[in-house]
C-alpha atoms as a PDB file:
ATOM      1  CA  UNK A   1       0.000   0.000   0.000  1.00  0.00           C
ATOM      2  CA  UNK A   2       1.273   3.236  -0.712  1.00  0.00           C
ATOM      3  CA  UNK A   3       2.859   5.487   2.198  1.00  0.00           C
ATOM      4  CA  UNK A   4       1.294   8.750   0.273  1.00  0.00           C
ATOM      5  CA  UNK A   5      -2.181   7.909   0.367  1.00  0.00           C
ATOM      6  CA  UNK A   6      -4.266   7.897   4.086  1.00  0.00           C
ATOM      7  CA  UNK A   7      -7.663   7.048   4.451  1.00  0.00           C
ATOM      8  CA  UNK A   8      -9.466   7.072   7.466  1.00  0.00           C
ATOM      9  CA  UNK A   9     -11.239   4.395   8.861  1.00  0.00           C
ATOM     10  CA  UNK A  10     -14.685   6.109   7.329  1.00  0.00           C
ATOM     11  CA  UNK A  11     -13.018   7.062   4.372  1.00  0.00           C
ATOM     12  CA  UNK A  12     -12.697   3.257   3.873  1.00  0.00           C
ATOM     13  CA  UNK A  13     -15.815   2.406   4.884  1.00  0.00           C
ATOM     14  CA  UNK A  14     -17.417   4.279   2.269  1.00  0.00           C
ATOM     15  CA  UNK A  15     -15.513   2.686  -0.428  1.00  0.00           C
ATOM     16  CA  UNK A  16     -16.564  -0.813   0.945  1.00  0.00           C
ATOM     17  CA  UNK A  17     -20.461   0.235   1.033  1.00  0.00           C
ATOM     18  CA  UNK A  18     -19.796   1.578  -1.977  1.00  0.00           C
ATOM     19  CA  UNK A  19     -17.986  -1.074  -4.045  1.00  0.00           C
ATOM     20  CA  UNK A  20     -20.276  -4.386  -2.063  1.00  0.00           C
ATOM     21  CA  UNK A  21     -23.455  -2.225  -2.506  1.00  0.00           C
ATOM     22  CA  UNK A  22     -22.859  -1.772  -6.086  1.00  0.00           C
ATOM     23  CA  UNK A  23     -22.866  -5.628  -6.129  1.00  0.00           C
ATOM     24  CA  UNK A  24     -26.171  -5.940  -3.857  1.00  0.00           C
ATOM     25  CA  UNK A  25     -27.741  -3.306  -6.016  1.00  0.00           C
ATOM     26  CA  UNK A  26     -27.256  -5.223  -9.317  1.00  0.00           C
ATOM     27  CA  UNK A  27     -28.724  -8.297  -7.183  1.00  0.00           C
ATOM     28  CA  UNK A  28     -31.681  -6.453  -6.105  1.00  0.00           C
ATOM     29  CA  UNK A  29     -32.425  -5.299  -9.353  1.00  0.00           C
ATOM     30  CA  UNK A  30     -32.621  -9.068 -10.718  1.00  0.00           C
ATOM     31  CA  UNK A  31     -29.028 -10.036 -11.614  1.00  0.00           C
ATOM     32  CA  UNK A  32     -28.907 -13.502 -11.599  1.00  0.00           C
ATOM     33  CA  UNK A  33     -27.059 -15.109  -9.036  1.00  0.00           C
ATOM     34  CA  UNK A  34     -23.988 -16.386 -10.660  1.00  0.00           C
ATOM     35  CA  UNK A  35     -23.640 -12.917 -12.065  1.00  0.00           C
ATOM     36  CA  UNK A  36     -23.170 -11.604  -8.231  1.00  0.00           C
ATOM     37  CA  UNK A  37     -20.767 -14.013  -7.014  1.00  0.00           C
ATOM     38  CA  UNK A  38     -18.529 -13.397  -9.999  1.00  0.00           C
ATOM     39  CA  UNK A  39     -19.054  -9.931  -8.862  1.00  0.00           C
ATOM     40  CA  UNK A  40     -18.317 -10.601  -5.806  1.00  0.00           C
ATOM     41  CA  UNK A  41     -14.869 -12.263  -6.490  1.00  0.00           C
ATOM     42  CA  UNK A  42     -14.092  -9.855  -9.424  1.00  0.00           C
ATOM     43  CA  UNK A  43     -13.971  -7.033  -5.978  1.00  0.00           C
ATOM     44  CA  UNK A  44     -11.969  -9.380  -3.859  1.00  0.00           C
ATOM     45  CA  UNK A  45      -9.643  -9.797  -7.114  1.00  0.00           C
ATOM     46  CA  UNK A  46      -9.199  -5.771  -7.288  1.00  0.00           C
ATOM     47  CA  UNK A  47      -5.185  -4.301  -6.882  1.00  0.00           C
ATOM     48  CA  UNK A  48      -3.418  -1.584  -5.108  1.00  0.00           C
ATOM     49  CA  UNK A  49      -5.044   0.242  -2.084  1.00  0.00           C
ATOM     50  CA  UNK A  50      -8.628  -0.346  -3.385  1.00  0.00           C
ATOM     51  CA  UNK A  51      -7.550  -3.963  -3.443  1.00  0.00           C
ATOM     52  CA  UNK A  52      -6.061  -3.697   0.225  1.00  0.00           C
ATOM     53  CA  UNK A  53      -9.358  -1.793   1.295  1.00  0.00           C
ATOM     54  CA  UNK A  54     -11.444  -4.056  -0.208  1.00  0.00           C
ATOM     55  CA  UNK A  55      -9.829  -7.064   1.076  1.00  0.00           C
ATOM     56  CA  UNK A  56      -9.644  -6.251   4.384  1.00  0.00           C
ATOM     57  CA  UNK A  57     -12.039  -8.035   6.979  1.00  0.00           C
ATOM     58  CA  UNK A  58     -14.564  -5.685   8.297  1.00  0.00           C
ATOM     59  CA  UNK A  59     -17.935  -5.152   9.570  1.00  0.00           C
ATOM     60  CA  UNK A  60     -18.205  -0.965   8.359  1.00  0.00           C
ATOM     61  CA  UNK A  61     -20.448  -2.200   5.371  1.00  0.00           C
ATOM     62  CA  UNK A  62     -24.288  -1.626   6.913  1.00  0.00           C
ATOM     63  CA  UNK A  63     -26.581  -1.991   3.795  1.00  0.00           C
ATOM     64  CA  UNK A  64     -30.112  -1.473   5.155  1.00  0.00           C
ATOM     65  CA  UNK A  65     -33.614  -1.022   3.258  1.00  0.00           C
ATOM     66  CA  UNK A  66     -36.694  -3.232   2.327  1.00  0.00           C
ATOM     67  CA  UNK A  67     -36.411  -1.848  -0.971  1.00  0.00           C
ATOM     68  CA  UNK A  68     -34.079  -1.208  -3.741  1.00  0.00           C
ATOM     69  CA  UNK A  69     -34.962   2.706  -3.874  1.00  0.00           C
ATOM     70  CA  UNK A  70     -33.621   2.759  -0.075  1.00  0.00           C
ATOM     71  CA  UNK A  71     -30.655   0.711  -1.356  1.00  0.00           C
ATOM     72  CA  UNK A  72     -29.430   2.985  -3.630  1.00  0.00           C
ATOM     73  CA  UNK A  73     -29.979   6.462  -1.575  1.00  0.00           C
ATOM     74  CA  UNK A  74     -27.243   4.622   0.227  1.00  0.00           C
ATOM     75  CA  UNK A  75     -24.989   3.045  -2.603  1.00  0.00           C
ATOM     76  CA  UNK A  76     -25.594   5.363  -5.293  1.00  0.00           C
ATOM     77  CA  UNK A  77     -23.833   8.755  -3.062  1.00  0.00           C
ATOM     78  CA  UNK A  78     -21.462   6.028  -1.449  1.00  0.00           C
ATOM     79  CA  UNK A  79     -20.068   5.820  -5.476  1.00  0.00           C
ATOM     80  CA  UNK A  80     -19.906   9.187  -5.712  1.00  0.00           C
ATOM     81  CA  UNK A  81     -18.359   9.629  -2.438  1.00  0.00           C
ATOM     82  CA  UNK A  82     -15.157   7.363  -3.011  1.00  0.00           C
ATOM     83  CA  UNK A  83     -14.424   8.361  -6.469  1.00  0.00           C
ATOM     84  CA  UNK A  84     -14.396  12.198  -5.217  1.00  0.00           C
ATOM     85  CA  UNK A  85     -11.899  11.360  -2.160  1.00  0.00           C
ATOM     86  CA  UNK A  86     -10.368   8.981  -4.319  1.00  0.00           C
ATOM     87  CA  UNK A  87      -9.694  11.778  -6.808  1.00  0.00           C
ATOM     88  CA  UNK A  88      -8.844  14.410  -4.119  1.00  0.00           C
ATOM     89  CA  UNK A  89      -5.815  11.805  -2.623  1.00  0.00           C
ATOM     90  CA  UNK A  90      -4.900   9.781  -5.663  1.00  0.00           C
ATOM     91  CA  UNK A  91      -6.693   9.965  -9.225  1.00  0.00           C
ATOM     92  CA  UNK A  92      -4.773   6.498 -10.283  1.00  0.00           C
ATOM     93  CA  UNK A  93      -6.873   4.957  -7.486  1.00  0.00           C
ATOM     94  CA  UNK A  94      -9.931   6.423  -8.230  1.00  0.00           C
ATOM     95  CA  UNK A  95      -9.165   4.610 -11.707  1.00  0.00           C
ATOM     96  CA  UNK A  96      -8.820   1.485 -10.166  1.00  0.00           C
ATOM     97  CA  UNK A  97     -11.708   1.780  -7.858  1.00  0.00           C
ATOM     98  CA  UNK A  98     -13.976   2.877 -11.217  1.00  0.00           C
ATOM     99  CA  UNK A  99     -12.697   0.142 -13.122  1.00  0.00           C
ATOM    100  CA  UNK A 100     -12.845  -2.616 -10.135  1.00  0.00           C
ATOM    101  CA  UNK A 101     -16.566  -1.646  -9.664  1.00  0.00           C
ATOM    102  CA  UNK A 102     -17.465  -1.847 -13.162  1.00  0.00           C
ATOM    103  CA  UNK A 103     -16.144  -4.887 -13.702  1.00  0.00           C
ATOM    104  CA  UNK A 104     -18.150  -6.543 -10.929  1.00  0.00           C
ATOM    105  CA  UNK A 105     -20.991  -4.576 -12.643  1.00  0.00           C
ATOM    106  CA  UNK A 106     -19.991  -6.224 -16.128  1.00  0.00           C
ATOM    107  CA  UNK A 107     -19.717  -9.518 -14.203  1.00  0.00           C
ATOM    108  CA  UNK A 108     -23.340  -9.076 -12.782  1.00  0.00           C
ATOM    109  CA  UNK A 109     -24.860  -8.362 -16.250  1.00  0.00           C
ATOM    110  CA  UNK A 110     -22.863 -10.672 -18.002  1.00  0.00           C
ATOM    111  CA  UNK A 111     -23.690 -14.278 -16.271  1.00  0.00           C
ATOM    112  CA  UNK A 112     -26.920 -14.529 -18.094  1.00  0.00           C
ATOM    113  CA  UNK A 113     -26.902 -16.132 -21.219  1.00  0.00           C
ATOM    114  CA  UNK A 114     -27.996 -13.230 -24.036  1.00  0.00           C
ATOM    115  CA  UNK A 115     -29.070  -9.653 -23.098  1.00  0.00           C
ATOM    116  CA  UNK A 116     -29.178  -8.401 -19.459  1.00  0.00           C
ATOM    117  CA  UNK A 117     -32.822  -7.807 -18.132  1.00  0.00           C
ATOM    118  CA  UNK A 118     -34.081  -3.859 -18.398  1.00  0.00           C
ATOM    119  CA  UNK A 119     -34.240  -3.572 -14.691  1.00  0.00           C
ATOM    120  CA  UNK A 120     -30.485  -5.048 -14.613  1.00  0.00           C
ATOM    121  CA  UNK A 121     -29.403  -2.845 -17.594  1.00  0.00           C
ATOM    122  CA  UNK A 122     -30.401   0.051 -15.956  1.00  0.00           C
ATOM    123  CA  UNK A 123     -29.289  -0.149 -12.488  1.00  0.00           C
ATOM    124  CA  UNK A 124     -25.755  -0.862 -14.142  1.00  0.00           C
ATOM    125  CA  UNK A 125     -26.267   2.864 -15.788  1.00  0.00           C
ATOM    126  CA  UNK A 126     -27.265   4.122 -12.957  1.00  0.00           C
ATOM    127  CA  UNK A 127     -23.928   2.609 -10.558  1.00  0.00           C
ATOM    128  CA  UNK A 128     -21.905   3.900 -13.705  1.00  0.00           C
ATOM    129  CA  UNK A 129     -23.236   7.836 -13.337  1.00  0.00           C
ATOM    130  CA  UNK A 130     -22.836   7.600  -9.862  1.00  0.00           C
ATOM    131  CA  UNK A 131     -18.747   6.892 -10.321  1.00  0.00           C
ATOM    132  CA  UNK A 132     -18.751   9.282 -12.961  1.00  0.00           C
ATOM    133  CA  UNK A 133     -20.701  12.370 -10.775  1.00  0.00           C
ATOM    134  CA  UNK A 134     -17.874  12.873  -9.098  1.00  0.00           C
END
């Protein structure tokens, strides 16, 4: 892990909730569940600090909601959220933490044979703006 970059223990929190919830999300929009545990495993697979953050055994990641709308108030700012401090501290991170979480995104949409539901589809657009409003 690199000496230049700190995070605080919330700081890594958020990119947790962020990166896990962006798997639940795709789950509770109807990604089948192959799809999540190869997302899943394609965010325990990720490099560098993200990879070290990611890796690390916690219990910071509190996911609550009966529905997906109450899912995402909490996943879709928690994207936002780590790609801005990710920016701020080191933009080569925020890189890897944009291109871990859309590969578990890819890896969501992609387990089902032929084209990814419309409900699926779109919650993938929606975790992609989310990294990108930052």
């Amino acid at each position: 892990m690199s000496s230049t970059i700190t995070l605080t223990d919330q700081d890594k929190s958020t990119l947790r909730t962020a990166a896990y919830g962006a798997v639940s999300l795709m789950a509770a929009a109807g990604a089948p569940h192959k799809g999540i545990s190869h997302g899943s495993i394609a965010l325990a697979s990720a490099t560098g600090l993200v990879g070290h953050v990611l890796a690390a055994k916690s219990k910071d990641i509190h996911l609550q909601g009966k529905t997906v709308a109450q899912l995402a108030d909490q996943v879709l700012p928690a994207l936002s959220a780590a790609m801005h401090l990710l920016g701020e501290q080191h933009p080569g991170e925020a890189d890897n933490f944009r291109d871990t979480v859309l590969v578990a995104v890819e890896a969501a949409v992609q387990a089902r044979k032929g084209e990814a539901t419309p409900a699926v589809a779109a919650m993938a657009r929606k975790i992609t703006a989310a990294l990108d409003a930052a």
